[in-house]
Protein backbone atom coordinates (compact mmCIF):
# COMPACT_ATOMS: atom_id res chain seq x y z
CA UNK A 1 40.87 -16.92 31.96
CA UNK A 2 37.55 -14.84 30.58
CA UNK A 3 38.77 -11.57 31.25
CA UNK A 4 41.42 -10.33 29.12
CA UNK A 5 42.25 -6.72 26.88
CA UNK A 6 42.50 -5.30 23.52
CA UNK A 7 45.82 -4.37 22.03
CA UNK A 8 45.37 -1.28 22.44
CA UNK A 9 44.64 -1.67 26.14
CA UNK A 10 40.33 -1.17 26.36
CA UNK A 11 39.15 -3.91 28.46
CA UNK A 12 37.11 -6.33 27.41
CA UNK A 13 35.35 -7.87 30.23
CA UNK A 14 34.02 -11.30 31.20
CA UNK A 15 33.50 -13.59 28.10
CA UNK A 16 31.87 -16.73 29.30
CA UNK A 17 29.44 -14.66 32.10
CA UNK A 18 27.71 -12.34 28.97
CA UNK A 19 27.24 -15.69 27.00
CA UNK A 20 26.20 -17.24 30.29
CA UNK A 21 23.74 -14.40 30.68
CA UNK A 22 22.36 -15.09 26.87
CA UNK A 23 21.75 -18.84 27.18
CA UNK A 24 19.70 -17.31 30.40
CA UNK A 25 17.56 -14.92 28.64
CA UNK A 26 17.00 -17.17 25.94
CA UNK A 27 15.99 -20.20 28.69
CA UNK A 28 13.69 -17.52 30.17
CA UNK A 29 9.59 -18.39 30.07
CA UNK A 30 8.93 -14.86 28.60
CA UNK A 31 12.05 -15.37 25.86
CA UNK A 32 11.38 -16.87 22.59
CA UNK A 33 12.81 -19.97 21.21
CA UNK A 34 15.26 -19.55 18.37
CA UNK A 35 12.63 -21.93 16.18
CA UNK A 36 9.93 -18.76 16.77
CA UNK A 37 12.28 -15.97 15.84
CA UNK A 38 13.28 -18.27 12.34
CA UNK A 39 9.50 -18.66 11.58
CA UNK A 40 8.61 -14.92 12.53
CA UNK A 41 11.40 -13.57 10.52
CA UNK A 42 10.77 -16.31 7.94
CA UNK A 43 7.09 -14.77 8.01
CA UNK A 44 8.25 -11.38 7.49
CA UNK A 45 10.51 -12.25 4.35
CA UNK A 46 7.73 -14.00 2.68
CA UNK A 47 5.34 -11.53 3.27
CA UNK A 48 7.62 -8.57 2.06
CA UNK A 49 8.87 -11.23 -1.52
CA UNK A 50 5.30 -11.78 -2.01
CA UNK A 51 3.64 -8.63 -1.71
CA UNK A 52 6.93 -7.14 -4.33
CA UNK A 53 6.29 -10.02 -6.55
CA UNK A 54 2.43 -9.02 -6.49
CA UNK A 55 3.27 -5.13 -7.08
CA UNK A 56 5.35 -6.36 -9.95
CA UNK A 57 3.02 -8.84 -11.88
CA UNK A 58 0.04 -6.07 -11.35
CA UNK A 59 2.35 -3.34 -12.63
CA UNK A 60 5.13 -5.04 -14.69
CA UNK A 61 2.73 -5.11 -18.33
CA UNK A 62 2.61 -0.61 -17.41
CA UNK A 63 6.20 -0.75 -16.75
CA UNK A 64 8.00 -2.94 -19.11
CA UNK A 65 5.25 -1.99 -22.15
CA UNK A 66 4.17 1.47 -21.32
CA UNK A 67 0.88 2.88 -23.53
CA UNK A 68 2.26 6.08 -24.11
CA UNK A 69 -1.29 7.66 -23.85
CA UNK A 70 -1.88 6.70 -20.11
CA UNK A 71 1.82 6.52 -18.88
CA UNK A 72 4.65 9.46 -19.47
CA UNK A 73 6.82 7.63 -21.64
CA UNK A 74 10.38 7.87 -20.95
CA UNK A 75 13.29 7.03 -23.16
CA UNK A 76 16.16 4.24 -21.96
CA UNK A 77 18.29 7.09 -21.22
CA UNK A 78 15.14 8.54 -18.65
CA UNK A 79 14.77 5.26 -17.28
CA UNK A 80 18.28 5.07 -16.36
CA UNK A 81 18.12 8.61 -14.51
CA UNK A 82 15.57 7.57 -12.81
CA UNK A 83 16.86 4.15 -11.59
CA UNK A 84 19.88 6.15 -10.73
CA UNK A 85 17.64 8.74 -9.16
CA UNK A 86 15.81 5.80 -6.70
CA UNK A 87 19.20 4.01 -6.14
CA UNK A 88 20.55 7.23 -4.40
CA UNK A 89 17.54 7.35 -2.28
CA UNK A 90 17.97 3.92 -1.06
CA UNK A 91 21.32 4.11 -0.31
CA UNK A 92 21.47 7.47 1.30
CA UNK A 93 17.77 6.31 3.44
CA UNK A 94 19.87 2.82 4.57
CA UNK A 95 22.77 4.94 6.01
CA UNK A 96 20.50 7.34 7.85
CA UNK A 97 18.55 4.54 9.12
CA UNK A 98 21.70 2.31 10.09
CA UNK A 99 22.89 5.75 11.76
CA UNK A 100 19.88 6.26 13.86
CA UNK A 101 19.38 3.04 15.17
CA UNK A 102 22.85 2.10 15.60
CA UNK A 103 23.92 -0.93 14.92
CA UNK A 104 24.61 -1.33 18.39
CA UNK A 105 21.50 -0.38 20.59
CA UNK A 106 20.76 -0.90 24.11
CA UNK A 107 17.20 -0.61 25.90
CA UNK A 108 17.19 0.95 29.17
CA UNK A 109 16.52 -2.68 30.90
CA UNK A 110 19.73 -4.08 29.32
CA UNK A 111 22.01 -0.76 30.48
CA UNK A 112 21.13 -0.80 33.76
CA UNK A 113 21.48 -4.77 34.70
CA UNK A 114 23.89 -6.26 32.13
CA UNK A 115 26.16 -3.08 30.26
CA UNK A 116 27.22 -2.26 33.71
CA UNK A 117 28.33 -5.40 34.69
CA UNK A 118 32.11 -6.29 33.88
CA UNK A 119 30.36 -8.99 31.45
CA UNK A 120 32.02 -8.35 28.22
CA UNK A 121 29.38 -6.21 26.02
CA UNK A 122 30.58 -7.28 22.51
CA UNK A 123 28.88 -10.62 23.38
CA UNK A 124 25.51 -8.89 24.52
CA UNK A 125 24.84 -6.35 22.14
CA UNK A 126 25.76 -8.95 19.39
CA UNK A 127 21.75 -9.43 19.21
CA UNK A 128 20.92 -6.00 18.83
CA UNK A 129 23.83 -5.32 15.57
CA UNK A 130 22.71 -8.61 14.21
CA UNK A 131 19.15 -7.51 13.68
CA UNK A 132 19.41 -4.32 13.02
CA UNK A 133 21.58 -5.67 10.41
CA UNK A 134 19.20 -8.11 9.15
CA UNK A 135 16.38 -5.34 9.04
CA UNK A 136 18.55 -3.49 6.84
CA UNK A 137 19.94 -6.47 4.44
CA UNK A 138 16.06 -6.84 3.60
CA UNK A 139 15.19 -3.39 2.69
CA UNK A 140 18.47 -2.94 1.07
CA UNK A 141 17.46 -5.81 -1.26
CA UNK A 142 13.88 -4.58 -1.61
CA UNK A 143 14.59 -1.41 -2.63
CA UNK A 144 17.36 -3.08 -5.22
CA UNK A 145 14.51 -4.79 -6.87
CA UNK A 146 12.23 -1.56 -7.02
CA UNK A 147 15.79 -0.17 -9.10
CA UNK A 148 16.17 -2.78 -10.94
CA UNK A 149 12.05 -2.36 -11.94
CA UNK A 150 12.75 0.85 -12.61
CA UNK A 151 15.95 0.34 -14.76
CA UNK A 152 14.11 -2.75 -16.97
CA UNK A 153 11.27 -0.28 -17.60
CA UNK A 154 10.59 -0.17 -21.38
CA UNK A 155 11.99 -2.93 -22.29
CA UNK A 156 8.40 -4.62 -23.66
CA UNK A 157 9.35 -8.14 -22.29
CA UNK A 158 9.52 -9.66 -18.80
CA UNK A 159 12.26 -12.47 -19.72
CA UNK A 160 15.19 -9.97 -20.03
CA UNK A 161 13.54 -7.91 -17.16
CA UNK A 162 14.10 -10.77 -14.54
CA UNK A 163 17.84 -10.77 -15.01
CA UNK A 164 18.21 -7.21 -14.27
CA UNK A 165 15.92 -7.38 -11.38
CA UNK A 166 18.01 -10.05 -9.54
CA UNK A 167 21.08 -8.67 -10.58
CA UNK A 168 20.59 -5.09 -9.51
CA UNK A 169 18.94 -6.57 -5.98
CA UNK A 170 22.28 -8.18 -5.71
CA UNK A 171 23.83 -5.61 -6.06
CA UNK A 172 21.29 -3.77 -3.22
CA UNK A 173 22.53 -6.60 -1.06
CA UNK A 174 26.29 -5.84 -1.77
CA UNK A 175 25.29 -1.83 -1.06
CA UNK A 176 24.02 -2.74 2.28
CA UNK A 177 26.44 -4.64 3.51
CA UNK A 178 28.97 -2.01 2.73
CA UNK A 179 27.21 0.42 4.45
CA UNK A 180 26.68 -1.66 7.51
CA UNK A 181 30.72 -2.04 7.62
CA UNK A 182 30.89 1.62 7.81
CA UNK A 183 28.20 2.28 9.82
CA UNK A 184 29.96 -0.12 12.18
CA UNK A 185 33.46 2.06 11.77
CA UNK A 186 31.34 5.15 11.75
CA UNK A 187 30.12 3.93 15.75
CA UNK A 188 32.64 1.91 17.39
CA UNK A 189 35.54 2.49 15.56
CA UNK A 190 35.91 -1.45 14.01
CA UNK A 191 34.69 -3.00 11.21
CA UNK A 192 34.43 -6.04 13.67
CA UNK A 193 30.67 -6.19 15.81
CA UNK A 194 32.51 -7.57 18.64
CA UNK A 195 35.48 -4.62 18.86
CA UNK A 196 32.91 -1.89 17.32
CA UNK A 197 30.17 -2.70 20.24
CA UNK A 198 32.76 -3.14 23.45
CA UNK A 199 34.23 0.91 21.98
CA UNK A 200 30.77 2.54 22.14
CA UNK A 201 29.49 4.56 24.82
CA UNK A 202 26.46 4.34 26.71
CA UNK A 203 25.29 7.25 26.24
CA UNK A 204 25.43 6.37 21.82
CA UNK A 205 23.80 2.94 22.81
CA UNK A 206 21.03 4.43 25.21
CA UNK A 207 20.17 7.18 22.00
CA UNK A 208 20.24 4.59 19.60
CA UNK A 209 17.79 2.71 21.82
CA UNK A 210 15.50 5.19 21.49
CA UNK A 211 15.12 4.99 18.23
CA UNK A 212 14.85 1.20 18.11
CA UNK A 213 12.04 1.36 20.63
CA UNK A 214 9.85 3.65 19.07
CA UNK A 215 10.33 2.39 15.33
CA UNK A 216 8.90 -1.21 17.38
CA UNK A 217 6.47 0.55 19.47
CA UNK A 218 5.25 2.59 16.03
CA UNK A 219 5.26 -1.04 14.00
CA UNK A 220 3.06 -3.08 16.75
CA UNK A 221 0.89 -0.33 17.54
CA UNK A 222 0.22 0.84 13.82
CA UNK A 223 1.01 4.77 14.89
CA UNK A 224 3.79 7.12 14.10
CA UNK A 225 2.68 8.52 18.09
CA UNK A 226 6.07 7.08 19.64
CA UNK A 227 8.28 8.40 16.83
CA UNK A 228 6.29 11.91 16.72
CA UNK A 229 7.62 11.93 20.73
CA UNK A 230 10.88 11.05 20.12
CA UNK A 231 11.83 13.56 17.61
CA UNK A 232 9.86 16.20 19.62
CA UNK A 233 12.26 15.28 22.82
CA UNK A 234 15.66 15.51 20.73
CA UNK A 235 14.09 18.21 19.22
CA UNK A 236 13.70 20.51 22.65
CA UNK A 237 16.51 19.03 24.08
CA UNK A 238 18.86 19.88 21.37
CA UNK A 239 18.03 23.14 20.48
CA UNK A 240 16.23 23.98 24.28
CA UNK A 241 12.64 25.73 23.85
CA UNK A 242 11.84 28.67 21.81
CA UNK A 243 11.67 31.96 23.01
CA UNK A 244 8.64 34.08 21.68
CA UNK A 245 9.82 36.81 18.91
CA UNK A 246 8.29 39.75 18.64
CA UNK A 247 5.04 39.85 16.62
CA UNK A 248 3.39 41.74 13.56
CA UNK A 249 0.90 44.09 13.21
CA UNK A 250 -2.53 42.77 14.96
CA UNK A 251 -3.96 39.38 16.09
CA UNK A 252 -4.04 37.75 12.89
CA UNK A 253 -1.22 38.77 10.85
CA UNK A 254 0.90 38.13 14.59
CA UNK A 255 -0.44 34.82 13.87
CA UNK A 256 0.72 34.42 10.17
CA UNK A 257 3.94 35.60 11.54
CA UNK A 258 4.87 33.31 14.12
CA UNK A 259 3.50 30.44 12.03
CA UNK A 260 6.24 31.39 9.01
CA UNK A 261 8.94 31.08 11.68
CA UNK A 262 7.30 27.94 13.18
CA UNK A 263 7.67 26.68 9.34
CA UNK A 264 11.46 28.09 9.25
CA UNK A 265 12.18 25.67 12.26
CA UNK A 266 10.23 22.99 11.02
CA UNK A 267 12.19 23.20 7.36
CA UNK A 268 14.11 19.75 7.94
CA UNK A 269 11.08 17.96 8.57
CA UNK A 270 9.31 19.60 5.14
CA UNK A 271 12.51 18.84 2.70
CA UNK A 272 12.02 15.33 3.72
CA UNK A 273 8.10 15.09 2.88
CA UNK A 274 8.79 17.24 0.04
CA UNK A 275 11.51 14.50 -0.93
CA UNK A 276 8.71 11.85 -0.59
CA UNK A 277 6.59 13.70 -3.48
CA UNK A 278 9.57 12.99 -6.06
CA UNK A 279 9.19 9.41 -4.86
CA UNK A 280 5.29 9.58 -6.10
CA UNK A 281 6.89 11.52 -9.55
CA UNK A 282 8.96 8.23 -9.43
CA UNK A 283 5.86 6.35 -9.04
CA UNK A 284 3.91 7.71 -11.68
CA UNK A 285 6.55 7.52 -14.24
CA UNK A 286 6.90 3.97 -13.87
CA UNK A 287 3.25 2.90 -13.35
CA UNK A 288 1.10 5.86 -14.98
CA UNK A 289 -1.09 8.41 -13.73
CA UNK A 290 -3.85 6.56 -11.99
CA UNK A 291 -0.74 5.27 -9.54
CA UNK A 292 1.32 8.31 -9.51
CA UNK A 293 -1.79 11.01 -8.65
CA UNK A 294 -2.80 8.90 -5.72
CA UNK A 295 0.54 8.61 -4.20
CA UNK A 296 1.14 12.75 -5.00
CA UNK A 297 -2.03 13.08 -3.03
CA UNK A 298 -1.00 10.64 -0.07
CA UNK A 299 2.67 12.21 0.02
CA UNK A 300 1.13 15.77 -0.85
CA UNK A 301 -0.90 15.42 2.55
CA UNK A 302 1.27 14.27 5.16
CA UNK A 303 3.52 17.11 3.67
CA UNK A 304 0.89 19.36 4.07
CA UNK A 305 0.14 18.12 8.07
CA UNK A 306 3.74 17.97 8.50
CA UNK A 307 4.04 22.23 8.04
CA UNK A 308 0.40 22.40 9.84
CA UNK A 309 1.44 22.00 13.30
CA UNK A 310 -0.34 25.56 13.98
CA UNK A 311 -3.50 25.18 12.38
CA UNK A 312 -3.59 21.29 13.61
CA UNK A 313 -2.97 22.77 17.04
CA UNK A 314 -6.00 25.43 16.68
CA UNK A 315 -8.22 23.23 14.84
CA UNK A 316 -7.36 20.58 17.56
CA UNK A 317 -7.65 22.91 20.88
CA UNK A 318 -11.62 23.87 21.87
CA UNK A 319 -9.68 26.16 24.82
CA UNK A 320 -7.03 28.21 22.78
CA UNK A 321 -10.05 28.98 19.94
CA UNK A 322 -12.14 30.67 22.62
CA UNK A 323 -8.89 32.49 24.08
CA UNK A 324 -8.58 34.70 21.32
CA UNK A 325 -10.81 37.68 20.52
CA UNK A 326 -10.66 36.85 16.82
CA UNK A 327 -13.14 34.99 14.37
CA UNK A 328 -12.51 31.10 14.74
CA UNK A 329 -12.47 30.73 10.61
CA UNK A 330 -10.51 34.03 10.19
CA UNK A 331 -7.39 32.28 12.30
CA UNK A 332 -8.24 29.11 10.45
CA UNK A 333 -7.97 31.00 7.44
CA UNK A 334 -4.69 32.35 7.92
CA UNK A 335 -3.16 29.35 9.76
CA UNK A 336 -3.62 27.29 6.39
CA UNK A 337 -1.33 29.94 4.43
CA UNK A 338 1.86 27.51 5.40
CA UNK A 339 0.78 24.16 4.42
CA UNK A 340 -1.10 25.11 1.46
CA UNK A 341 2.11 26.84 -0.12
CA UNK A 342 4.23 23.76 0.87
CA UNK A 343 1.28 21.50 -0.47
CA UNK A 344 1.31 23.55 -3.37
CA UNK A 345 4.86 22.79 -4.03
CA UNK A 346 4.37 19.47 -3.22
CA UNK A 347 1.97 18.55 -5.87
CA UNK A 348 4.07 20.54 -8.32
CA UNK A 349 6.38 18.52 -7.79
CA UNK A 350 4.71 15.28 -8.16
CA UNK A 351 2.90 15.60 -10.79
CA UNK A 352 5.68 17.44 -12.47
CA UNK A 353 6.42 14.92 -15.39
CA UNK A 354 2.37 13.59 -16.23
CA UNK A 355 1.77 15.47 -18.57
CA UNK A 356 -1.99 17.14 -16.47
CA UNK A 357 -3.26 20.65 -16.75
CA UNK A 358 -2.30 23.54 -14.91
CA UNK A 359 -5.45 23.36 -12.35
CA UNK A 360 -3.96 19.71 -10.98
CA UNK A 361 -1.55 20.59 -8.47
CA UNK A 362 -4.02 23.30 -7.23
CA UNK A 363 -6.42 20.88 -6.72
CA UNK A 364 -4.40 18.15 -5.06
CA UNK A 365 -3.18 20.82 -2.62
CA UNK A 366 -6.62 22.50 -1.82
CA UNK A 367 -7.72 18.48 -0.72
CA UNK A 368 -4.49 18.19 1.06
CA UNK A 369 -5.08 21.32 2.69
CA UNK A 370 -8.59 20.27 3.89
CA UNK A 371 -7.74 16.86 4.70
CA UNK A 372 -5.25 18.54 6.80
CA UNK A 373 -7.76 19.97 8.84
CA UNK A 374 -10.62 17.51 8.71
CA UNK A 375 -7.32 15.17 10.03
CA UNK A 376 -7.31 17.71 13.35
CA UNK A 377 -10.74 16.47 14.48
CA UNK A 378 -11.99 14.28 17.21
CA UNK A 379 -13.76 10.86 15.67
CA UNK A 380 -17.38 11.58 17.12
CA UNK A 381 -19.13 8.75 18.43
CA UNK A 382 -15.86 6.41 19.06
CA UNK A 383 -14.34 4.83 21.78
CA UNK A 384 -11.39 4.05 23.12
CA UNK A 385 -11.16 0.92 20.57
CA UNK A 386 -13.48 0.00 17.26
CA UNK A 387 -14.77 -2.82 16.60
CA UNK A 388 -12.96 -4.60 13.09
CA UNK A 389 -13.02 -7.93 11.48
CA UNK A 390 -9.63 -7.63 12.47
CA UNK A 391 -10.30 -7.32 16.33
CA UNK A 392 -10.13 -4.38 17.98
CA UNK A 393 -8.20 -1.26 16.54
CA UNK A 394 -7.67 1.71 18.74
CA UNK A 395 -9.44 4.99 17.70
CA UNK A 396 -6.64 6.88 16.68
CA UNK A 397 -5.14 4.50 14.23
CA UNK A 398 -8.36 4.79 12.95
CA UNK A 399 -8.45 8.82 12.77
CA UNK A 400 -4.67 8.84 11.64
CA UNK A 401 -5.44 6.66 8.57
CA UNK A 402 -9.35 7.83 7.87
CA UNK A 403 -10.06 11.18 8.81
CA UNK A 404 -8.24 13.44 6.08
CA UNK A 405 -6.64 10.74 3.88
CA UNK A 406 -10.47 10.81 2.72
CA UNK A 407 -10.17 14.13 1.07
CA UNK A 408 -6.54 13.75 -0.17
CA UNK A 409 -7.99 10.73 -1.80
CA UNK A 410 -11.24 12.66 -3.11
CA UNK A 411 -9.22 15.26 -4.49
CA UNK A 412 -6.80 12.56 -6.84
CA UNK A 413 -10.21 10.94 -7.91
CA UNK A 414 -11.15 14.72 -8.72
CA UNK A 415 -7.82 15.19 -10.85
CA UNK A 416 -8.29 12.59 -12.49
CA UNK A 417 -11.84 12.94 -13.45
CA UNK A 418 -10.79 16.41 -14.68
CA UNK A 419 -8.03 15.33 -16.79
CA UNK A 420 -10.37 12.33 -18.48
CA UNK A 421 -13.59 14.99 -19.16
CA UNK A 422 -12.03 18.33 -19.36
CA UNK A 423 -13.99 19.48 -16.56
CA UNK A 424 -11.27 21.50 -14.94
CA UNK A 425 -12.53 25.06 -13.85
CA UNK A 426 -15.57 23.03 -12.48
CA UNK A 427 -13.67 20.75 -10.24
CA UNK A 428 -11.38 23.88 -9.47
CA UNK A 429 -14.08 25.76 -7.55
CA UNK A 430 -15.36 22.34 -6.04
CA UNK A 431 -11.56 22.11 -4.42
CA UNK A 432 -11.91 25.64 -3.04
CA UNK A 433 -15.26 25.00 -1.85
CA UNK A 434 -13.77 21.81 0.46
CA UNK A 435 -11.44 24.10 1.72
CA UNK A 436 -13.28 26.71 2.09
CA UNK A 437 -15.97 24.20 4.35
CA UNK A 438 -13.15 23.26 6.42
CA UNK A 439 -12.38 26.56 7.40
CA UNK A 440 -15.29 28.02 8.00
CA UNK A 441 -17.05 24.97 9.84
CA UNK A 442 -17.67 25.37 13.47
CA UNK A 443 -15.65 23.25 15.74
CA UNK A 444 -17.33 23.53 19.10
């Protein structure tokens, strides 16, 4: 007998026919052999322990020995708040993920030809929770050892560092699995996969899905495209689309206008960029300025695209610039307005605690501001693909992590070049005169 119920009456469905349907899909030619998925996720462990050790013997000697006149120095009690500060991060980023992608998940393939069968679906969604669960045991780890970095900073000596490392990525381990537990609660209603998975609905498994196909799509394709699409669909379909308000004054300040309530609507999105800039303060606190300004800038600029949707879309759009009867850098000009202020805040933020003049978050959020823009162009002269010693990359992979980061990057180089010559007012008015290319450059 494979069929049989729950206590409390939910049926379970046919036992042996969903682990008959496994041993089928793993027998399949396309479906890989259990020794390829150990080696691949072997390969991904090793890559993600080596590339942590290497971060931590390049930047161990700033962290656990800081020279006070390179690095904001903190005291044990700062080093604590800040541990405490990343911990929170972690845990509260591990719940949302665990949230959004399930742990149970179902693609569209599996619904339709095996969830709606009466084959009991505790046995084949069992896959799905086990690696989401795996995925999330890994970063929870990680991101205990980047704590327990950050909580053996100043201590001047790597032996009692170790320890505390280990111990506090333990302890990251422990935090996951916790949250997993709940998450699993949280979803089906059981702490159990089995009894958790068989209690969730299809339409729960089809949304978390979603999720778990773009986040793959986004990793093999090196582009944020098929999470950008996602979140604009739940987006529209959650709060329906926007009817137009009533403008202000003329062309341009109607512009300004709609573009502040564009930002209003967009204000979820921002907080969590603008959250990523106190992860660069974190990173410059614990590894000195050269580290922390180039992070501000990278987190300063996709803060600073992220509130830029209207400039990126007229900057972007040959047809809607010759629509309007306006100047093409006079609705540049006043489409930047938004993601220059949140830049600005941005960069204050991140370079709150290192101890640089006045003129640096200005700077860093002029360069975001004009990478945003430059970031809005078409790659002239490039194909579908380019040509790599990698193979071939696709163009836009190439745009997304080229065109724009450039500037961001130009402008930490200038900050810092400032802060070591006391050159300040000079690189100022270089910084305006970027942005001040960028929006005045012809487009067409």
């Amino acid at each position: 007998m494979t069929e049989r119920s729950l206590d409390s009456g939910h049926f379970v469905g046919d036992v042996a026919a969903a682990r008959a349907v496994l041993r089928g899909r793993r027998n399949a030619v396309d479906a890989a052999s259990w020794g390829q998925i150990v080696q691949d996720w072997y390969v991904g462990i090793f890559i993600a322990a080596t590339l942590l050790t290497m971060v931590f013997a390049a930047t161990g000697p700033a962290i656990l020995s800081p020279d006070c006149d390179t690095v904001t120095c903190l005291s044990r009690s700062g080093y604590r708040a800040l541990a405490t500060g990343l911990a929170v991060a972690g845990v509260i980023g591990v719940w949302a993920g665990l949230r959004s992608a399930g742990p149970a998940s179902s693609d569209p393939g599996r619904a339709t030809w095996l969830l709606s069968t009466p084959a009991d679906r505790g046995v084949l969604l069992r896959g799905a929770i086990t690696s989401t669960a795996f995925v999330a045991v890994v970063v929870g780890s990680l991101w205990g050892a980047l704590v327990g970095i950050a909580l053996a900073g100043g201590s001047g000596h790597a032996g009692g560092a170790l320890p505390v490392v280990l111990s506090v990525a333990g302890g990251g381990l422990l935090a996951t699995l916790v949250l997993i537990i709940a998450s699993l609660h949280g979803q089906g209603g059981s702490v159990l996969p089995a009894r958790s998975a068989r209690a969730v609905g299809d339409a729960e498994l089809a949304r978390a899905g979603q999720v778990v196909q773009a986040v793959s799509a986004s990793t093999l394709m090196l582009s944020g495209t098929a999470l950008q699409v996602l979140a604009a669909r739940r987006r529209l379909a959650r709060r329906g689309r926007y009817v137009s308000g009533p403008g202000a004054g003329g062309c341009l300040s109607g512009l300004l206008v709609h573009e502040l309530r564009a930002l209003r609507r967009r204000a979820g999105r921002v907080l969590v960029m603008l959250a990523a800039c106190l992860g660069a303060l974190a990173v410059g606190l614990l590894m000195g300025r050269l580290a922390g300004v180039i992070v501000a800038a990278l987190a300063v600029f996709v803060a600073a695209r992220t509130s830029g949707g209207g400039v990126g879309m007229w900057v972007g759009s040959p047809g809607l610039r010759r629509s309007l009867p306006a100047h093409p850098a006079a609705v540049t000009a006043v489409l930047v307005v938004p993601p220059f202020a949140v830049a600005l805040i941005g960069s204050v933020i991140a370079l709150l605690g290192l101890g640089l003049a006045w003129y640096a978050p200005v700077l860093l959020a002029l360069g975001a501001t004009a990478g945003t823009l430059r970031s809005q162009d078409p790659p002239p002269g490039l194909g579908v693909v380019v040509s790599t010693p990698a193979g071939a990359v696709q163009t836009g992979l190439v745009a997304g992590l080229v065109l724009g980061t450039d500037l961001a990057l130009a402008s930490a180089a200038a900050v810092l070049i400032a802060d070591a010559v006391d050159a300040g007012p000079l690189v100022l008015v270089l910084g305006v005169a970027l942005l001040a290319w960028q929006v005045l450059r012809s487009r067409d």
